[in-house]
Every structure is written in structure tokens, then in C-alpha cells.
C-alpha atoms as a PDB file:
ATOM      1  CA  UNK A   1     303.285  50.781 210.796  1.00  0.00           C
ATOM      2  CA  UNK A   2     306.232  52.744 209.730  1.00  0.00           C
ATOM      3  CA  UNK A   3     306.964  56.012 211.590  1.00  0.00           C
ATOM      4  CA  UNK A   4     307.464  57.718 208.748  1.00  0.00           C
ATOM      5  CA  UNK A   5     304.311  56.621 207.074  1.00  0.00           C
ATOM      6  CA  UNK A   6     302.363  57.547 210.281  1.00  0.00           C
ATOM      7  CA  UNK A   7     303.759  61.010 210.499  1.00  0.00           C
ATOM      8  CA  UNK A   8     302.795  61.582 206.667  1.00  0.00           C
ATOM      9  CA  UNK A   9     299.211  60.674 207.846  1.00  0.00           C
ATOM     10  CA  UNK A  10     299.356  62.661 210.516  1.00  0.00           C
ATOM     11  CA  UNK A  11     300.397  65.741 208.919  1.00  0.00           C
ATOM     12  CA  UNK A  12     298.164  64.956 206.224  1.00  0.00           C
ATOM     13  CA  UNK A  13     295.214  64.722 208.571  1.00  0.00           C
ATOM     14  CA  UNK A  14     296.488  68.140 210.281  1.00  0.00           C
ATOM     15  CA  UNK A  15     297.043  69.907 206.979  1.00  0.00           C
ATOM     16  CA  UNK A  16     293.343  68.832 206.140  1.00  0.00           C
ATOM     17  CA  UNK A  17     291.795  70.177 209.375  1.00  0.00           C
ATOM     18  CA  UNK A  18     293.702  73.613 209.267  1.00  0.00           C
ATOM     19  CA  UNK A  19     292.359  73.594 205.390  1.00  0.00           C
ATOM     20  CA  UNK A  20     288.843  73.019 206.539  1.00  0.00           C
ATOM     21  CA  UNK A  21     288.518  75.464 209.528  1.00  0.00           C
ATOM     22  CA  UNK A  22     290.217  78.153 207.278  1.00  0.00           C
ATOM     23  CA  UNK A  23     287.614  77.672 204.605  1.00  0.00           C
ATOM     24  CA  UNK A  24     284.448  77.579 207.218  1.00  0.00           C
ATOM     25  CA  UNK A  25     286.192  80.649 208.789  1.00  0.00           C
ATOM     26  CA  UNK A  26     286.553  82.321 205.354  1.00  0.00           C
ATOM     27  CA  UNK A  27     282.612  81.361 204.179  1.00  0.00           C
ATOM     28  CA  UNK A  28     281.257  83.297 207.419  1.00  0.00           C
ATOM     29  CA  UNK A  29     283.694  86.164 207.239  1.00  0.00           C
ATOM     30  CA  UNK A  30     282.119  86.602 203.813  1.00  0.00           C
ATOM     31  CA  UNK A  31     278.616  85.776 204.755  1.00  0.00           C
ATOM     32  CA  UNK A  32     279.018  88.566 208.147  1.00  0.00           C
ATOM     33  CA  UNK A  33     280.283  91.432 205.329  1.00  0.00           C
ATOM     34  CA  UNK A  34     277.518  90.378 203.022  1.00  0.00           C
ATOM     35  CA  UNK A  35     274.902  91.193 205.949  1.00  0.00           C
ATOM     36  CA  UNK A  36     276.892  94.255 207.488  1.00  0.00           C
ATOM     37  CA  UNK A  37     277.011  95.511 203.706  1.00  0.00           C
ATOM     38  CA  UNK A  38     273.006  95.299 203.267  1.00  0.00           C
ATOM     39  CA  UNK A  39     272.071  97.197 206.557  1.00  0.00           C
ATOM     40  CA  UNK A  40     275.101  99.559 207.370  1.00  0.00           C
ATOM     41  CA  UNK A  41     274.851 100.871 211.254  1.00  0.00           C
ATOM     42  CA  UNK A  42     273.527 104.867 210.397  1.00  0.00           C
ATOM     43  CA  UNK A  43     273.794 105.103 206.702  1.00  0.00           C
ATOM     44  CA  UNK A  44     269.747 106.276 205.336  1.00  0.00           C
ATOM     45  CA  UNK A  45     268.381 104.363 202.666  1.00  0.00           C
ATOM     46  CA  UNK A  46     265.507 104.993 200.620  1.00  0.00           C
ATOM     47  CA  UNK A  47     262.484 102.580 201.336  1.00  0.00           C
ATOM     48  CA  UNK A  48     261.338 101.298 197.804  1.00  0.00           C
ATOM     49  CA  UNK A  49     257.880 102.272 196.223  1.00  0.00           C
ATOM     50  CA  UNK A  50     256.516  99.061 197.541  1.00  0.00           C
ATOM     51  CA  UNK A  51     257.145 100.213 201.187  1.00  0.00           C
ATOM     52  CA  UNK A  52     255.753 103.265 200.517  1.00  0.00           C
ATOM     53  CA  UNK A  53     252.611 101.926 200.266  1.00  0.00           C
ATOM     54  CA  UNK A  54     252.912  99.925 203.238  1.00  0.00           C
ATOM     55  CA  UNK A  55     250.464 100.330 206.027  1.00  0.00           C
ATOM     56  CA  UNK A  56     253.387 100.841 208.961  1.00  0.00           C
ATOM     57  CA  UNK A  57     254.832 103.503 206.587  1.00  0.00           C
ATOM     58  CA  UNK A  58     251.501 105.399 206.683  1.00  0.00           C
ATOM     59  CA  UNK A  59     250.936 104.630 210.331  1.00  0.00           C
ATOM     60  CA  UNK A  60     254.380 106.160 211.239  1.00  0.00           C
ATOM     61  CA  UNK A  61     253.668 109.668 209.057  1.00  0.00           C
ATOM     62  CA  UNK A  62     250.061 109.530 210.719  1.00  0.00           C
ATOM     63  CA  UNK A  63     251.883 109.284 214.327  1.00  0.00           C
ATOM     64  CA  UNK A  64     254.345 112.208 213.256  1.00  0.00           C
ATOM     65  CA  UNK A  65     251.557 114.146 212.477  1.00  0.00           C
ATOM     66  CA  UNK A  66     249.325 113.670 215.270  1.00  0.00           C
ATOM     67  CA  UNK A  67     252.522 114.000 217.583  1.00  0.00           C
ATOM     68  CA  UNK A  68     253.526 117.292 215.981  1.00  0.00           C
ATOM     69  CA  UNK A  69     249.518 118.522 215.875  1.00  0.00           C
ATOM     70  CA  UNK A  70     249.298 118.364 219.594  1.00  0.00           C
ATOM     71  CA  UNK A  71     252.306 120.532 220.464  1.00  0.00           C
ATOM     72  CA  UNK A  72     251.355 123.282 218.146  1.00  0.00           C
ATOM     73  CA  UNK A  73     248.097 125.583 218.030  1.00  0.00           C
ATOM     74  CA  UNK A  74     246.819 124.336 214.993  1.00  0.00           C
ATOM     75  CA  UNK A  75     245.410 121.516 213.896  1.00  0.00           C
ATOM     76  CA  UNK A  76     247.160 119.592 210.715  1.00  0.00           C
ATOM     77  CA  UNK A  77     245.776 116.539 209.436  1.00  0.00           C
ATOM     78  CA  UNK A  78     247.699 113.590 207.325  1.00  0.00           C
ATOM     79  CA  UNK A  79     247.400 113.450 204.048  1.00  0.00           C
ATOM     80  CA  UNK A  80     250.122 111.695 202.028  1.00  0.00           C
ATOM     81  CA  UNK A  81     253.326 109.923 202.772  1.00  0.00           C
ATOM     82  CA  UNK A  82     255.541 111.429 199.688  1.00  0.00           C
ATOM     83  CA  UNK A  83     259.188 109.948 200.538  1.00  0.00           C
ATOM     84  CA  UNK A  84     260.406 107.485 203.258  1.00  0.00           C
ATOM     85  CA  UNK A  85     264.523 106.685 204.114  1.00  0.00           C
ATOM     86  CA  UNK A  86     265.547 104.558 206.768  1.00  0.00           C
ATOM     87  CA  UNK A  87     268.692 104.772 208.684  1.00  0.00           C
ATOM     88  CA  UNK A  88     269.489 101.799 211.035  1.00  0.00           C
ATOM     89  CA  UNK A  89     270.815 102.864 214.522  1.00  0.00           C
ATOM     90  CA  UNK A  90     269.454 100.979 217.725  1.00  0.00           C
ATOM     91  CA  UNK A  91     266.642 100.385 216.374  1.00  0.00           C
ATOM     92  CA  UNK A  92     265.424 102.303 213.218  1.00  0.00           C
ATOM     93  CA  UNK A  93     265.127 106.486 212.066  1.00  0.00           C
ATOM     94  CA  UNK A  94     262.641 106.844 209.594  1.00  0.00           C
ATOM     95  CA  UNK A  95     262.794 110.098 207.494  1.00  0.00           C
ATOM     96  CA  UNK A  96     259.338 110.965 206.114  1.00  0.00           C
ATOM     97  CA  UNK A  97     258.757 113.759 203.964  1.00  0.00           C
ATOM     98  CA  UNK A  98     254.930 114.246 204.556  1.00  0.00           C
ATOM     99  CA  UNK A  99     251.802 116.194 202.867  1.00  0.00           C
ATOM    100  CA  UNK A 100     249.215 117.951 205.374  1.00  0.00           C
ATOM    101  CA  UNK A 101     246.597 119.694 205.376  1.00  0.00           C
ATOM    102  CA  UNK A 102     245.731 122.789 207.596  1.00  0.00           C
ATOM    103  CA  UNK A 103     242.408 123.872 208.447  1.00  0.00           C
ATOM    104  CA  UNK A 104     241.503 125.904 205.662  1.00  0.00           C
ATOM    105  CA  UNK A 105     242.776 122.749 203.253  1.00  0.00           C
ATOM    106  CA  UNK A 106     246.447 124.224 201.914  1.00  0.00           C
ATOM    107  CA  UNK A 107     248.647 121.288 201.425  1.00  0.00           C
ATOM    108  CA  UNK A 108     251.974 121.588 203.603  1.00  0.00           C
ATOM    109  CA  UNK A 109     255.082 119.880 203.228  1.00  0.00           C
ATOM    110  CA  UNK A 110     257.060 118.086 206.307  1.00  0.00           C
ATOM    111  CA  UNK A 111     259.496 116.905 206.948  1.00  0.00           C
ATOM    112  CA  UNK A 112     259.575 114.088 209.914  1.00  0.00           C
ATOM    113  CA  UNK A 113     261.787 111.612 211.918  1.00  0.00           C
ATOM    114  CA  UNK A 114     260.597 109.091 213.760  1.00  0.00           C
ATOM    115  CA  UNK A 115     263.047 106.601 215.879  1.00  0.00           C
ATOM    116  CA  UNK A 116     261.738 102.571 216.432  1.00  0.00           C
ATOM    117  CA  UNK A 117     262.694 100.253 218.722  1.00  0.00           C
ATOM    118  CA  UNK A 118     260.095  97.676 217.984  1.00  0.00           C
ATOM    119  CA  UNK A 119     261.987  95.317 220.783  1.00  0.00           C
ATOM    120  CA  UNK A 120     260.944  98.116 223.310  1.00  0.00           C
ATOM    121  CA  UNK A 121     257.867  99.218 221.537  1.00  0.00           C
ATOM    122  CA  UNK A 122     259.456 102.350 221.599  1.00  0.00           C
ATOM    123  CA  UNK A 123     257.951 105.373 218.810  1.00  0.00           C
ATOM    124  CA  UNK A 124     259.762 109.158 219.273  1.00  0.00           C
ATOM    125  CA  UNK A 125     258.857 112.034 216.580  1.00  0.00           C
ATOM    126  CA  UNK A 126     262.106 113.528 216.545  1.00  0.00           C
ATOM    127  CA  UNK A 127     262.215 116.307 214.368  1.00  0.00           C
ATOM    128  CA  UNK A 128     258.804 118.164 212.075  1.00  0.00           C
ATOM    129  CA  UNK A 129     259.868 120.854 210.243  1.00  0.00           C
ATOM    130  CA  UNK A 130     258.055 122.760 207.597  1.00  0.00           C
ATOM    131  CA  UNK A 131     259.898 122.577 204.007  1.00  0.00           C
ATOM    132  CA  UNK A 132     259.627 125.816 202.397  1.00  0.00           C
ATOM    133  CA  UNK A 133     259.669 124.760 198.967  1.00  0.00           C
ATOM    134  CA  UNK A 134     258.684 121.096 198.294  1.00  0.00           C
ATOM    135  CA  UNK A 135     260.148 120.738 194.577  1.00  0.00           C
ATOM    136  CA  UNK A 136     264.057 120.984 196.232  1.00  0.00           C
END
């Protein structure tokens, strides 16, 4: 074979390989900014009207409550999940904005965050506060 034929392959072959690992490498740089895009590390996002409904949403609000009932001297119950966000950090922060009711039966609006770490089966009520006025 002629030399110069063989180092035409050769380079061809070379050429082709660099050309192949560049496009693999390009495919999963897109396909690794296409996932960090969907679930950015500590941004909130609102959970859609379909999650809402969801029986771990109203199992979370129900553990806010009950979490926030026992460290106070009154007794609140549950009784809607209004709003949910969810902000991704190890694990998840859920921000709940929750009806109660007291004992007489006024309806009070909370606000709650609760941090998952299903991997751990980890559940933390971070924050209850009262919102003064719901409509804001």
C-alpha cells in the first residue's frame, strides 16, 4: 500500500473518531443542561393543580399542622391545602400555604415549610407562620 494512501486513511479514520466523540460529548452536554434546566438546585416552583390534589401534598400540610399544633397551646386542625411550591435543595422544601381551623371553627391561614429527604426518610416543619391577610 502506498504511504501516502495509508496516511490519508489514517487521518481519515482519526478525523472521524475526533468527529464522533465531539458529537456524543456535545448530545450529553445538551441532555445534562436540559435536566439541570427542569429542576434548578434552590429555585421554588409551583406544584401544578394536579399535585395539589395529591395525597403526599395533603399528608405533608396535615404533618405541618399536627407538628405546629403540638408546640403551641391550642389545638388547630387541617383543613385545606390552598398553594404548594417546591424548591429542590438536598432533598426537597415544600412551601404550603394552609387553611385551619381553631377550636371555635375560624378558618386560619398558614403558611408552612416542610424539608424531605425521602432517601433518609427525613420530614422537618421548618417554618408556620400565621398570614395576616390571606388575599396578598
Amino acid at each position: 500500500m502506498n504511504p501516502n494512501k495509508s496516511f490519508c486513511v489514517a487521518s481519515a479514520l482519526i478525523i472521524t473518531a475526533l468527529l464522533m466523540l465531539a458529537y456524543f460529548y456535545l448530545r450529553i452536554e445538551r441532555v445534562e443542561y436540559d435536566m439541570i434546566k427542569v429542576q434548578k438546585t434552590g429555585g421554588i416552583h409551583d406544584i401544578t393543580e394536579q399535585g395539589l390534589n395529591a395525597a403526599e401534598m395533603e399528608n405533608l400540610a396535615r404533618f405541618a399542622v399536627d407538628r405546629y399544633s403540638g408546640t403551641v397551646n391550642c389545638i388547630i386542625r387541617f383543613h385545606r391545602l390552598v398553594k404548594a411550591k417546591e424548591q429542590t435543595v438536598a432533598g426537597k422544601i415544600y412551601h404550603l400555604t394552609i387553611e385551619t381551623q381553631a377550636g371555635l371553627g375560624e378558618i386560619e391561614v398558614y403558611e408552612a415549610k416542610v424539608w424531605v429527604k425521602p432517601w433518609m426518610d427525613f420530614m422537618e416543619l421548618q417554618e408556620f407562620k400565621l398570614i395576616k391577610d390571606p388575599n396578598v
